[in-house]
C-alpha atoms as a PDB file:
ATOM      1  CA  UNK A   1      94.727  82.938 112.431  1.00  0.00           C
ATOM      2  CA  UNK A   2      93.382  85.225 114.896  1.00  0.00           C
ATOM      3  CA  UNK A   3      90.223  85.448 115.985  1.00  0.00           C
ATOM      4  CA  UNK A   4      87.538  87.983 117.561  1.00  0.00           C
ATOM      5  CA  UNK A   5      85.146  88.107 119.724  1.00  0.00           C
ATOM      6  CA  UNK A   6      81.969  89.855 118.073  1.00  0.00           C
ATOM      7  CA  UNK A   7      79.159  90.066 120.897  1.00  0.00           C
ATOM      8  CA  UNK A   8      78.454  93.319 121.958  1.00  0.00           C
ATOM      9  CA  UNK A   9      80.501  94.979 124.647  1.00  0.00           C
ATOM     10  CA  UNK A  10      78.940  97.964 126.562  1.00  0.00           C
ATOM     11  CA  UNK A  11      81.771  98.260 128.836  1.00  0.00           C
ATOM     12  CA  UNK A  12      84.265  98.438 125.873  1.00  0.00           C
ATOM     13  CA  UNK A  13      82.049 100.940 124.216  1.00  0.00           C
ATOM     14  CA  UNK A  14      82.062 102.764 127.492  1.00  0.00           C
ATOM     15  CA  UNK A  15      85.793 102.920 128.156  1.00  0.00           C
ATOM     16  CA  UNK A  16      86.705 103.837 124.892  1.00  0.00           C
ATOM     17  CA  UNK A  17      84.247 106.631 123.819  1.00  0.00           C
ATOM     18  CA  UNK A  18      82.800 105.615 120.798  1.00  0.00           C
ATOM     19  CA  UNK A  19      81.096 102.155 119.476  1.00  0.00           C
ATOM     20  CA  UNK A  20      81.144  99.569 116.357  1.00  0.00           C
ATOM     21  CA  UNK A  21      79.508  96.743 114.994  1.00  0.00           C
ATOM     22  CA  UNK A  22      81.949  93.558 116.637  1.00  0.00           C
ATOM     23  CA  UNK A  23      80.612  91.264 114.023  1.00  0.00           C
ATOM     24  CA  UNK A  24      81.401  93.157 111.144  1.00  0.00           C
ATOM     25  CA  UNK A  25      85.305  92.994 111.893  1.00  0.00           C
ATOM     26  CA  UNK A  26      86.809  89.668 110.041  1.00  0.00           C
ATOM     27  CA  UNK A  27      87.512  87.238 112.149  1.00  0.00           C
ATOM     28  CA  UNK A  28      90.243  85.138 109.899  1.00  0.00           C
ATOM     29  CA  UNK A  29      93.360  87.448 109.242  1.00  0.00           C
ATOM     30  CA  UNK A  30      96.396  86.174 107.541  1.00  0.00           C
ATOM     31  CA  UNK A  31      99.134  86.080 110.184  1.00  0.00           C
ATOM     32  CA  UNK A  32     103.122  85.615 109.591  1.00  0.00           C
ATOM     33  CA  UNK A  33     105.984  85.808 111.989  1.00  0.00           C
ATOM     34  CA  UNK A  34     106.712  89.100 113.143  1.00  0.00           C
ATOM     35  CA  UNK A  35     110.102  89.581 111.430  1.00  0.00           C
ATOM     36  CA  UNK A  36     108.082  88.916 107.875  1.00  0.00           C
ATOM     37  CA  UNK A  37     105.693  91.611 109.088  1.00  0.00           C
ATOM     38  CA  UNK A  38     108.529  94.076 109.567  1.00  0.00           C
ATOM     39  CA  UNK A  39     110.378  93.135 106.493  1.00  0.00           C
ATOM     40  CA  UNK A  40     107.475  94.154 104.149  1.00  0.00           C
ATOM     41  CA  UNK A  41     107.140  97.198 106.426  1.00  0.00           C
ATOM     42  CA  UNK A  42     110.647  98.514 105.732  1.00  0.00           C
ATOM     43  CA  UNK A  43     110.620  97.762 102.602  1.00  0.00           C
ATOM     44  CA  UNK A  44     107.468  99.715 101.816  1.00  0.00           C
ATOM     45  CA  UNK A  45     108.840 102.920 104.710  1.00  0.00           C
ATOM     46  CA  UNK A  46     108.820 105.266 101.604  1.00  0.00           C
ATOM     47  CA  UNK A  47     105.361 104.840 100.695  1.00  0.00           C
ATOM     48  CA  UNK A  48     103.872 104.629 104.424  1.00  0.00           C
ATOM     49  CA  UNK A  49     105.900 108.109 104.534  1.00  0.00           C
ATOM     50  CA  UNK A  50     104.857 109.241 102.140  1.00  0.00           C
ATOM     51  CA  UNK A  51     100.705 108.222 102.540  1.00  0.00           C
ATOM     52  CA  UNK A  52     101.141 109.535 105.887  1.00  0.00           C
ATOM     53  CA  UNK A  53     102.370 113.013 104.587  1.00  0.00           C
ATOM     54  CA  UNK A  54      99.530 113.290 102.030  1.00  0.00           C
ATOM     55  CA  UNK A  55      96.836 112.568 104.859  1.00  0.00           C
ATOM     56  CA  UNK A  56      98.413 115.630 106.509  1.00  0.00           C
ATOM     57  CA  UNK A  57      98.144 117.743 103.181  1.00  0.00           C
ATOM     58  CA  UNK A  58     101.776 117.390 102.847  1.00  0.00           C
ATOM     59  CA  UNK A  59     102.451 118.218  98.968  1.00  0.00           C
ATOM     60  CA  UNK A  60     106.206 116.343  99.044  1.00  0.00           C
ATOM     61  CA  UNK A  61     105.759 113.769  96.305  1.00  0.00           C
ATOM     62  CA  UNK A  62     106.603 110.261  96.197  1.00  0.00           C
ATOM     63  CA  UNK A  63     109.657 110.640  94.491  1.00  0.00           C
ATOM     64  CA  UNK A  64     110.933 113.771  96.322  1.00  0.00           C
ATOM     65  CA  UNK A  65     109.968 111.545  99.522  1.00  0.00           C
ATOM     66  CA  UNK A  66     112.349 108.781  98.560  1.00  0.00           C
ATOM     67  CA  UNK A  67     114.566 111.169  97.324  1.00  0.00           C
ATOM     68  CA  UNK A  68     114.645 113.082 101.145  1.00  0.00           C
ATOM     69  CA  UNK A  69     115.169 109.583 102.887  1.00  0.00           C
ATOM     70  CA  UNK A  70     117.267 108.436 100.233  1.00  0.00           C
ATOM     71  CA  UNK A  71     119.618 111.984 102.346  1.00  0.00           C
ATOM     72  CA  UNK A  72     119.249 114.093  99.477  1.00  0.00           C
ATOM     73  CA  UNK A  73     117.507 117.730  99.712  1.00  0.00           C
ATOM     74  CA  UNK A  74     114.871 118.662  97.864  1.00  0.00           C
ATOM     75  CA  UNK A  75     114.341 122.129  96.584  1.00  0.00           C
ATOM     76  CA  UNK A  76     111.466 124.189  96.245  1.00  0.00           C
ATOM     77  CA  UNK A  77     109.863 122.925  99.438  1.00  0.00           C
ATOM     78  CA  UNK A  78     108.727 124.407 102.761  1.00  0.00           C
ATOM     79  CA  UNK A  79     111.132 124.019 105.766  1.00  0.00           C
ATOM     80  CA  UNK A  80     108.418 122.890 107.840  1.00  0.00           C
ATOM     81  CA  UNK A  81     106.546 120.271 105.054  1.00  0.00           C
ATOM     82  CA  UNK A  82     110.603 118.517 104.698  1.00  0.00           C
ATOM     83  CA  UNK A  83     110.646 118.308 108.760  1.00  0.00           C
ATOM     84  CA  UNK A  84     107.263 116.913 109.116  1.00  0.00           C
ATOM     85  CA  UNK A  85     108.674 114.196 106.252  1.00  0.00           C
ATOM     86  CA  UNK A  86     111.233 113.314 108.234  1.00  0.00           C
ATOM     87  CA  UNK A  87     109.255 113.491 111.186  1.00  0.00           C
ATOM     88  CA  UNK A  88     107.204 111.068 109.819  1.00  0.00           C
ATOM     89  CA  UNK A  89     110.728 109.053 108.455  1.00  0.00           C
ATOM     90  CA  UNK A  90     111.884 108.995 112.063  1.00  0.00           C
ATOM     91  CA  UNK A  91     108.611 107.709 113.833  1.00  0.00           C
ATOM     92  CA  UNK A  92     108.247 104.860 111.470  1.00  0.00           C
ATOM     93  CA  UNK A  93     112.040 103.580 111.815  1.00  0.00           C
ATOM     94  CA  UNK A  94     111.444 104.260 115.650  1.00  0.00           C
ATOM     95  CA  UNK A  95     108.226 102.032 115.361  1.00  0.00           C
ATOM     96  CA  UNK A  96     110.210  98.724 113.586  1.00  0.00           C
ATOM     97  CA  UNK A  97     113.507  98.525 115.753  1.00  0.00           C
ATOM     98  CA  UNK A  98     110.706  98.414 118.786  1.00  0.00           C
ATOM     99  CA  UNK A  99     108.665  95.473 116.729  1.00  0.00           C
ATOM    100  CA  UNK A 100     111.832  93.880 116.172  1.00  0.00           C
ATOM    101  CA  UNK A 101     113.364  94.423 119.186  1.00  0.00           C
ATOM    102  CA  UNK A 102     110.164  93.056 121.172  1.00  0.00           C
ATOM    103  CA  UNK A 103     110.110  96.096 122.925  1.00  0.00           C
ATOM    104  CA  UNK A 104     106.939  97.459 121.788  1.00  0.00           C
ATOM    105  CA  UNK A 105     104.002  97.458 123.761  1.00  0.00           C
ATOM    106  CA  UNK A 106     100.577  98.752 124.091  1.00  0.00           C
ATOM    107  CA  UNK A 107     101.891 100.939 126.739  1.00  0.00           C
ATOM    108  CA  UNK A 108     101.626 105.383 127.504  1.00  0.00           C
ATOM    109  CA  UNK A 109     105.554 105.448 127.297  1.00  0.00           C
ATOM    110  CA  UNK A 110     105.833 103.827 123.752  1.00  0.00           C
ATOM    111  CA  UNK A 111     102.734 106.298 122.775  1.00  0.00           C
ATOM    112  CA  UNK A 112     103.975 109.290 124.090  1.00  0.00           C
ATOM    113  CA  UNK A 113     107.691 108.375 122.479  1.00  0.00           C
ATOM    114  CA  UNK A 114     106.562 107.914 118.804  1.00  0.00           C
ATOM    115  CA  UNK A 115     104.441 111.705 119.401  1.00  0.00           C
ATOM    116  CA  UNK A 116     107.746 112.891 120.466  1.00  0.00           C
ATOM    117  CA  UNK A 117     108.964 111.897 117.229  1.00  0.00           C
ATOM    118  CA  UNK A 118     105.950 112.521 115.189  1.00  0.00           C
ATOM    119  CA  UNK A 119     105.036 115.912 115.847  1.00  0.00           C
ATOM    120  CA  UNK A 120     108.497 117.351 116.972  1.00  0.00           C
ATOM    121  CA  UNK A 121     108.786 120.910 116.386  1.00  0.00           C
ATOM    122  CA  UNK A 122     104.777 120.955 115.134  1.00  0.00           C
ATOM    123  CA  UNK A 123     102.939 120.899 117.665  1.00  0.00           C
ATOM    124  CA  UNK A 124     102.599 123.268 120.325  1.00  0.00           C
ATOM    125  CA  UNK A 125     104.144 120.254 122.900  1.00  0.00           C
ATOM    126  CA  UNK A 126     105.205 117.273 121.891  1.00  0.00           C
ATOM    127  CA  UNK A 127     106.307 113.353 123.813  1.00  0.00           C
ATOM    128  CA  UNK A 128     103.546 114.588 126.827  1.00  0.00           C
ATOM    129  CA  UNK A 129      99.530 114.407 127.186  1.00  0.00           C
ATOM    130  CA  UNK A 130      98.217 117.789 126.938  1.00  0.00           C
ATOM    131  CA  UNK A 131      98.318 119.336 130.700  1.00  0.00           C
ATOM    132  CA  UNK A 132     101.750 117.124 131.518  1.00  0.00           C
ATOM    133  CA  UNK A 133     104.006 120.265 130.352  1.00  0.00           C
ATOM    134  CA  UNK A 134     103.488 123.611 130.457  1.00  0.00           C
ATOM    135  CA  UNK A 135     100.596 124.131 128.850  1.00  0.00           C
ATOM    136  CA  UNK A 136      97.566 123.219 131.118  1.00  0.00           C
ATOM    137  CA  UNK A 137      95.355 124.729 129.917  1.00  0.00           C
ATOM    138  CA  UNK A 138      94.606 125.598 126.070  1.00  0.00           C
ATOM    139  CA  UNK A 139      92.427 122.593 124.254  1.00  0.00           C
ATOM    140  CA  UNK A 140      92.827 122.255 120.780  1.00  0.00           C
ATOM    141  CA  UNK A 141      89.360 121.580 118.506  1.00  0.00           C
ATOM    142  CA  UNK A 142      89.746 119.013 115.710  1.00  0.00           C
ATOM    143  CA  UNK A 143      87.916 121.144 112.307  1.00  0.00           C
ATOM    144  CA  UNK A 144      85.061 119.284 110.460  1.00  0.00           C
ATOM    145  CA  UNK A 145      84.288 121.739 107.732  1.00  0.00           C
ATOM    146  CA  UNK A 146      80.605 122.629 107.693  1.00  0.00           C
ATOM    147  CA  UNK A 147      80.316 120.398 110.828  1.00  0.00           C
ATOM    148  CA  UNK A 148      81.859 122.651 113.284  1.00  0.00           C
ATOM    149  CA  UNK A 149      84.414 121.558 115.525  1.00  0.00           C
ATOM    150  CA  UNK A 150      85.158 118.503 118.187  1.00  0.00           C
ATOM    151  CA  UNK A 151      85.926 118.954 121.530  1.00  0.00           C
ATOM    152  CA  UNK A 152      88.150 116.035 123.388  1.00  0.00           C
ATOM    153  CA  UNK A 153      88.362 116.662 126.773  1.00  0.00           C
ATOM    154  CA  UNK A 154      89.840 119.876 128.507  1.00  0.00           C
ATOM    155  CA  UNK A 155      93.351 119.944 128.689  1.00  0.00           C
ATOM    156  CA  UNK A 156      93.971 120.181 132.783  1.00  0.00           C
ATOM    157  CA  UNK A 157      97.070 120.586 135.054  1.00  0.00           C
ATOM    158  CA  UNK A 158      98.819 116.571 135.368  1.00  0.00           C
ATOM    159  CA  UNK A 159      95.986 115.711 132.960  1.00  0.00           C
ATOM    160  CA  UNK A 160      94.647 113.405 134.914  1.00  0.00           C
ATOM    161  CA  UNK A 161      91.287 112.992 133.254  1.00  0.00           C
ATOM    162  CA  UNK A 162      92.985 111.688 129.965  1.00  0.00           C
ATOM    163  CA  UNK A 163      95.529 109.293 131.910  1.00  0.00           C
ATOM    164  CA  UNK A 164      92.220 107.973 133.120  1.00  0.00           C
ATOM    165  CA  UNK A 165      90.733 107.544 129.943  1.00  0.00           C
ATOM    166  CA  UNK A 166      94.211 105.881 128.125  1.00  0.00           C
ATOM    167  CA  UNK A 167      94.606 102.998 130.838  1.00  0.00           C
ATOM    168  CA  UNK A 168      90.501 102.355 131.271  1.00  0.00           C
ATOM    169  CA  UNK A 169      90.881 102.647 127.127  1.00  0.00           C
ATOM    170  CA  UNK A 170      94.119 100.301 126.797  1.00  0.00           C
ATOM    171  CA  UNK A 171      92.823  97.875 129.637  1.00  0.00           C
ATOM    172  CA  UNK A 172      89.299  96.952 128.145  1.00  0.00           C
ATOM    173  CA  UNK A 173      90.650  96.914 124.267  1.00  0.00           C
ATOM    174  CA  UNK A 174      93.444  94.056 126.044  1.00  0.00           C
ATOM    175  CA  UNK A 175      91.007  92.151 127.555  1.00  0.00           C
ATOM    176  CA  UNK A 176      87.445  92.728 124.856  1.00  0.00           C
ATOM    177  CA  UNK A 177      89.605  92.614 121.832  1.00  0.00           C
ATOM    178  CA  UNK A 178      91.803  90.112 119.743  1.00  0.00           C
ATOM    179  CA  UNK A 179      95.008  92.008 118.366  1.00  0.00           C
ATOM    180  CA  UNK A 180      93.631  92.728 114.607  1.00  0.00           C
ATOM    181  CA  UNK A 181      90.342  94.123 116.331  1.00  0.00           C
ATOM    182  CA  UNK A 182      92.234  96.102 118.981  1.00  0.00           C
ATOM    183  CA  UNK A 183      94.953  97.172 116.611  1.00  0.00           C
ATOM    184  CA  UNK A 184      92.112  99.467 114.532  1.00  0.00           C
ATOM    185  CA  UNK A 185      90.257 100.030 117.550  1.00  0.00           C
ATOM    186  CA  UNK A 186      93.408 102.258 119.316  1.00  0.00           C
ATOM    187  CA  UNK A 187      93.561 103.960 116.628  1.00  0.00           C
ATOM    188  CA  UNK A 188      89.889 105.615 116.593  1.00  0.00           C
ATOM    189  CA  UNK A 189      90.582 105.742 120.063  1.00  0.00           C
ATOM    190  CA  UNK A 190      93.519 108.001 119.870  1.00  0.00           C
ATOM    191  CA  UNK A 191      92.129 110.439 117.455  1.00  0.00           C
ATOM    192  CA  UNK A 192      89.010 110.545 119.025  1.00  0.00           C
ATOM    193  CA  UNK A 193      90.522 111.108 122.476  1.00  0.00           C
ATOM    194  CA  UNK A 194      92.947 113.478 121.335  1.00  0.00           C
ATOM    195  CA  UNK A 195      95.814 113.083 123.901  1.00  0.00           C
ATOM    196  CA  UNK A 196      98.361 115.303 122.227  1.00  0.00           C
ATOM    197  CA  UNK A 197      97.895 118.975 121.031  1.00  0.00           C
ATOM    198  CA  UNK A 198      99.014 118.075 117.253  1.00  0.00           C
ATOM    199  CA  UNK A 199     100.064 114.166 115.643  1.00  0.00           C
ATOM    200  CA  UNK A 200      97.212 112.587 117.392  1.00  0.00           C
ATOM    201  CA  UNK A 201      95.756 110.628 114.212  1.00  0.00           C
ATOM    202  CA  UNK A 202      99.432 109.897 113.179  1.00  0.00           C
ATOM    203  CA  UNK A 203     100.702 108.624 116.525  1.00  0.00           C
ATOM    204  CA  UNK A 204      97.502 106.405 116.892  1.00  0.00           C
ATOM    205  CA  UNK A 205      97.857 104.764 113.329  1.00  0.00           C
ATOM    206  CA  UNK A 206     101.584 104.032 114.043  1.00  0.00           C
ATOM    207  CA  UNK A 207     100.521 102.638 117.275  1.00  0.00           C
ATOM    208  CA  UNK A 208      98.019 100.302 115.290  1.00  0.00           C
ATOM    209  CA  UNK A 209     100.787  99.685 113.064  1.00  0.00           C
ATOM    210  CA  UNK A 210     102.907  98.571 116.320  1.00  0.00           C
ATOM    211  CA  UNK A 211     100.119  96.355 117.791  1.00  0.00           C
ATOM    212  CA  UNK A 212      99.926  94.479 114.162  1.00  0.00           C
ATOM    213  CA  UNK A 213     103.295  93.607 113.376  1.00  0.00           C
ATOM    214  CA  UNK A 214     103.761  92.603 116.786  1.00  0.00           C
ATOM    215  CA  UNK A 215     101.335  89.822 116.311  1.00  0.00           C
ATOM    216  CA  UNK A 216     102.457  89.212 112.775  1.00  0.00           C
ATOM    217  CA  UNK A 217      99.864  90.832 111.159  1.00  0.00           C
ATOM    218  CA  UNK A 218     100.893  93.201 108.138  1.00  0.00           C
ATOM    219  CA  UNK A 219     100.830  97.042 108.755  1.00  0.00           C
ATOM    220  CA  UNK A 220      98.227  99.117 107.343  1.00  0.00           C
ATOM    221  CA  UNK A 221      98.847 102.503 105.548  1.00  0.00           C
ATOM    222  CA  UNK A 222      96.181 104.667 104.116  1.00  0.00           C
ATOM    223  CA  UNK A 223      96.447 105.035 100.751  1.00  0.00           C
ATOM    224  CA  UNK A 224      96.992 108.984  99.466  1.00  0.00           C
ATOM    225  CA  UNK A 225      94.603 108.265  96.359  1.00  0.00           C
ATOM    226  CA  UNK A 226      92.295 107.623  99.417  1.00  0.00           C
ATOM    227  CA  UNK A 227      92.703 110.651 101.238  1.00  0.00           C
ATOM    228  CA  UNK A 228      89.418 112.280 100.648  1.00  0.00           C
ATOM    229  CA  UNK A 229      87.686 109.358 101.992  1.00  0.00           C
ATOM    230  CA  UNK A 230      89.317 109.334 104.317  1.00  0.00           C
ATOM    231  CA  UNK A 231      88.881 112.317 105.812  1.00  0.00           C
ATOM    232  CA  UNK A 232      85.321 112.317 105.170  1.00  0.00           C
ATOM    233  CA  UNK A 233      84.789 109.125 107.300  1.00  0.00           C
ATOM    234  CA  UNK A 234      86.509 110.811 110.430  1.00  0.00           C
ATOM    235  CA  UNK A 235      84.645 113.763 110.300  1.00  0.00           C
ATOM    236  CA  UNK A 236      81.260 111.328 110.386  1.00  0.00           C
ATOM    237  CA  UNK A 237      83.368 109.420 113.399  1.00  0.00           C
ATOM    238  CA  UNK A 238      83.819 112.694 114.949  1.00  0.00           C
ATOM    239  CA  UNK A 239      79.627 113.570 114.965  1.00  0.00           C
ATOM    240  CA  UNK A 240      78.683 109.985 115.350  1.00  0.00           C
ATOM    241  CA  UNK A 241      81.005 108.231 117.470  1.00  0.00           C
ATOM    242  CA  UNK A 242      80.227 104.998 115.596  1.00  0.00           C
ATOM    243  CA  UNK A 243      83.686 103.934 114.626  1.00  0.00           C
ATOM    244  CA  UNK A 244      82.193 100.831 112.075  1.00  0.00           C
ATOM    245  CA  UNK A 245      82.796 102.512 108.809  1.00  0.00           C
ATOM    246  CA  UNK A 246      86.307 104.004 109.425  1.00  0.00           C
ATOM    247  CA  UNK A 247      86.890 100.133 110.943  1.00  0.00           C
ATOM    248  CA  UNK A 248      85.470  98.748 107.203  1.00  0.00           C
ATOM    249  CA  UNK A 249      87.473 101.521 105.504  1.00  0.00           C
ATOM    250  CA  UNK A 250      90.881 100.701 107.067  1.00  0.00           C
ATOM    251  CA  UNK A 251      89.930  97.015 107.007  1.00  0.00           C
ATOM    252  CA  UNK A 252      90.011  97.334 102.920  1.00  0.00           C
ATOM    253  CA  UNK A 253      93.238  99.217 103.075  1.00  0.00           C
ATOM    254  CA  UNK A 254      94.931  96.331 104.402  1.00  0.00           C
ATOM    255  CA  UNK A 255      97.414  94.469 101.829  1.00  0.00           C
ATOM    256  CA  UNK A 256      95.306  91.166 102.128  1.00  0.00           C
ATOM    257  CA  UNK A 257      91.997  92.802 102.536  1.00  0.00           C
ATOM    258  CA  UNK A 258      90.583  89.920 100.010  1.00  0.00           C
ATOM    259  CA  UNK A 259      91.953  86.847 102.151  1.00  0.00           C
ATOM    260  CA  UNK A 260      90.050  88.358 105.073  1.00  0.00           C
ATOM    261  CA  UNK A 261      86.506  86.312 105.314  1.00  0.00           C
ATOM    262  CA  UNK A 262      83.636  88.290 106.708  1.00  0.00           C
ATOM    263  CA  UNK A 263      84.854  91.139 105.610  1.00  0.00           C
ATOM    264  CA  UNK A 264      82.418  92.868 103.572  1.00  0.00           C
ATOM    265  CA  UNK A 265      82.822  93.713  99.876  1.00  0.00           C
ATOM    266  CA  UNK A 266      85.707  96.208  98.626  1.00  0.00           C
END
C-alpha cells in the first residue's frame, strides 16, 4: 500500500504553480506488481485510445478505433482525426514497453519523447519545450469559453524559464509526494504549465499513467461519457489554480476508486 503525506506543503505549492488539499488524496491504494499493471493496460489500449481521442473531440468511435489498431482503414474519416488516433495508438504502446522495460522515469527526455509521439504532425513543434526549436517566440493560450483564455509562460529562445519550472516541478513532487499523489499531481502540472505548443494535457496524463504502473498502481483513463466534466473542471483549474477537484475527479476514474479509503464519495 502506498502512502501520502497530507500536511501542507508551501514549497510544493510553490514549485508547481497551483495548490490542493493533501489530506483529501487517499492514502491506501491497491498496489500489484508492475507487469499486472501493464497487462490490464494493454489489454484495455483500445479504450484508453479511444477516451483519449474523445477528450480531444475526436469523433472516431470505439469500434472504428479498434477497428484502425486492429490495421484496418476506416472510411469516412478526416486524415488528420485517423493520425491523431494513431498518434494516440503509438504514445500509449511507447508508454508500456518503457514500464516494462524499467526504462521509464520521471525524467524531461521520457516527457518530451511521448509529445513527440503524441502530437506528431499536430502541433506546430513537437518532442521539444516551446522556445527549444525554431519557434521562440509565439505562446499558445489554452480557451476557457466564457472565461477567456490562460496564459503559461512566454515561450523564449532555449526556454529556459520552463526548464526551470519542470526540474523545480519534478524535484519537489519526488521528494513532497508518494507515487499515487505525484502521479495526478504531474499531470495538473503539465497542463497547467503548458510545456509544448499542442498534446500538453495528453502527454501529462500518459506521464501519470507512466509514474503509476511503474509503482504497480493501475493506469487511469478518463472516461469519454465523462468528457464534459471533465473539461469543465480544467477550465475552473485554469482560473483557480486549486488542483483538489480535478485530483477527486481523476481519483474516481480510477478502476478501484471504491477500495481507495479516504477517498470521498463517488
Amino acid at each position: 500500500m502506498e502512502t501520502a503525506a497530507v500536511s501542507d506543503t508551501p514549497p510544493l505549492f510553490d514549485a508547481l504553480g497551483f495548490r490542493w488539499n493533501r489530506a483529501a488524496v487517499p492514502e491506501a491504494v491497491p498496489v500489484y506488481s508492475r507487469e499486472r499493471a501493464c497487462f490490464r493496460f494493454h489489454k484495455m489500449l483500445p479504450e484508453f485510445v479511444w477516451d483519449a481521442g474523445v477528450l480531444e473531440g475526436n469523433p472516431f468511435t470505439f469500434p472504428e478505433v479498434k477497428t484502425l489498431l486492429d490495421g484496418v482503414t476506416v472510411g469516412g474519416r478526416k486524415v488528420s482525426d485517423q493520425a491523431q488516433i494513431f498518434n494516440l495508438a503509438q504514445s500509449a504502446r511507447r508508454l508500456l514497453a518503457m514500464v516494462k522495460a524499467g526504462e521509464f522515469a520521471l525524467c524531461k527526455p521520457v516527457f518530451v519523447e511521448l509529445n513527440g509521439l503524441v502530437a506528431r504532425e499536430e502541433a506546430l513543434e513537437w518532442g521539444v519545450f516551446r522556445g527549444e526549436g525554431s519557434e521562440t517566440h509565439y505562446t499558445p493560450e489554452v480557451a476557457l469559453g466564457e472565461h477567456g483564455r490562460y496564459a503559461p509562460l512566454p515561450t523564449c529562445p532555449a526556454a529556459p524559464a520552463l526548464n526551470r519550472v519542470f526540474e523545480d516541478g519534478v524535484a519537489a513532487l519526488q521528494a513532497a509526494c508518494a507515487p499515487f499523489e505525484r502521479a495526478l499531481a504531474f499531470f495538473l502540472f503539465g497542463a497547467l504549465q503548458q510545456f509544448f505548443f499542442d498534446g500538453n494535457k495528453r502527454t501529462a496524463r500518459f506521464m501519470m499513467n507512466g509514474v503509476l504502473m511503474s509503482h504497480g498502481i493501475d493506469a487511469i483513463s478518463v472516461p469519454a461519457a465523462r468528457a464534459r466534466e471533465f473539461n469543465e473542471k480544467m477550465v475552473r483549474f485554469y482560473l483557480g489554480k486549486d488542483g483538489t477537484e480535478m485530483m477527486d475527479f481523476m481519483v474516481s476514474c480510477h478502476p478501484e476508486a471504491a477500495a481507495m479509503p479516504g477517498a470521498s464519495a463517488r
